[in-house]
Protein backbone atom coordinates (compact mmCIF):
# COMPACT_ATOMS: atom_id res chain seq x y z
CA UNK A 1 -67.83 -40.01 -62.68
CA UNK A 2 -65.52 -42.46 -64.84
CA UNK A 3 -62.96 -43.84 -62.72
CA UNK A 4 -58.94 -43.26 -63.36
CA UNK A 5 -56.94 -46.05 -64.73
CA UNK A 6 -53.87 -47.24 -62.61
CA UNK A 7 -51.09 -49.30 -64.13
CA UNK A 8 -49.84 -51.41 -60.82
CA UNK A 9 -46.46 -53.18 -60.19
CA UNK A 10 -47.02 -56.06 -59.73
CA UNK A 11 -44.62 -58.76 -57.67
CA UNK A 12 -46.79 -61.62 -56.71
CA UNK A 13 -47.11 -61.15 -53.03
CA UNK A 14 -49.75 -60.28 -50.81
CA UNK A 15 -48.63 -56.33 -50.80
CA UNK A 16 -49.65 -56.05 -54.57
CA UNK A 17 -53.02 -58.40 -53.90
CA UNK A 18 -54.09 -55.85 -51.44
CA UNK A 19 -53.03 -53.28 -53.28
CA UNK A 20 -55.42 -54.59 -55.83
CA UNK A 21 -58.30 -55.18 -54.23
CA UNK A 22 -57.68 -51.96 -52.54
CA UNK A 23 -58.05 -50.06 -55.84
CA UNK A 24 -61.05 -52.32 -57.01
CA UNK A 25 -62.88 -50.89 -54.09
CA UNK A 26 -61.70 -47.35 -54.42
CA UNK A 27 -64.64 -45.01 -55.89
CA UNK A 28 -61.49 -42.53 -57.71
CA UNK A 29 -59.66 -45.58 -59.23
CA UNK A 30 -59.39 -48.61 -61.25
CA UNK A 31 -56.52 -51.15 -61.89
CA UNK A 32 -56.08 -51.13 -65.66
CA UNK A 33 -52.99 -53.22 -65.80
CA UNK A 34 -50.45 -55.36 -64.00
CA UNK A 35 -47.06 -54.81 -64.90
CA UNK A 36 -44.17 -57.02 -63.86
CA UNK A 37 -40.67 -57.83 -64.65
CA UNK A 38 -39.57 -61.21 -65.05
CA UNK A 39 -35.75 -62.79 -64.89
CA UNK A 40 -34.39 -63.71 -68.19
CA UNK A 41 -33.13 -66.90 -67.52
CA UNK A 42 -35.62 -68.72 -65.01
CA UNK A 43 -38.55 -66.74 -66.53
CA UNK A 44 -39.94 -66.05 -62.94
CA UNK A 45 -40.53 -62.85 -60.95
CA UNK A 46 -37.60 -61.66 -59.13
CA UNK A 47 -38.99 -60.80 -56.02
CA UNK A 48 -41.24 -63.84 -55.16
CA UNK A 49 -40.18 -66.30 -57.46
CA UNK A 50 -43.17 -66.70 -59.09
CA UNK A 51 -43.67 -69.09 -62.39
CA UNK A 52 -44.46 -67.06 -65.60
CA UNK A 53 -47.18 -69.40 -66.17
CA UNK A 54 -48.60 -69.13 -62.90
CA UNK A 55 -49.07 -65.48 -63.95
């Protein structure tokens, strides 16, 4: 059975890491895609302050 693609939020911390490696050991699902937002003008993640290029 194929397994279901999840789009995940994504902020940089260790909640969405587990929640990633989580899912990549689920049998049901499979992370398809991070999605984040970023702040216009520093061009980082709002919640962690994480580089865009570190992403």
């Amino acid at each position: 059975m194929a397994k279901t693609p999840v789009v995940c939020a994504w902020s940089g911390g260790k909640d969405s890491a587990l929640m990633v490696h989580a899912l990549r050991q689920s049998e049901d699902y499979a992370p398809a895609m991070l999605l984040t937002t970023l702040t216009e003008p520093f061009s980082r993640i709002s919640m962690h302050g994480v580089r865009r290029e570190l992403l």
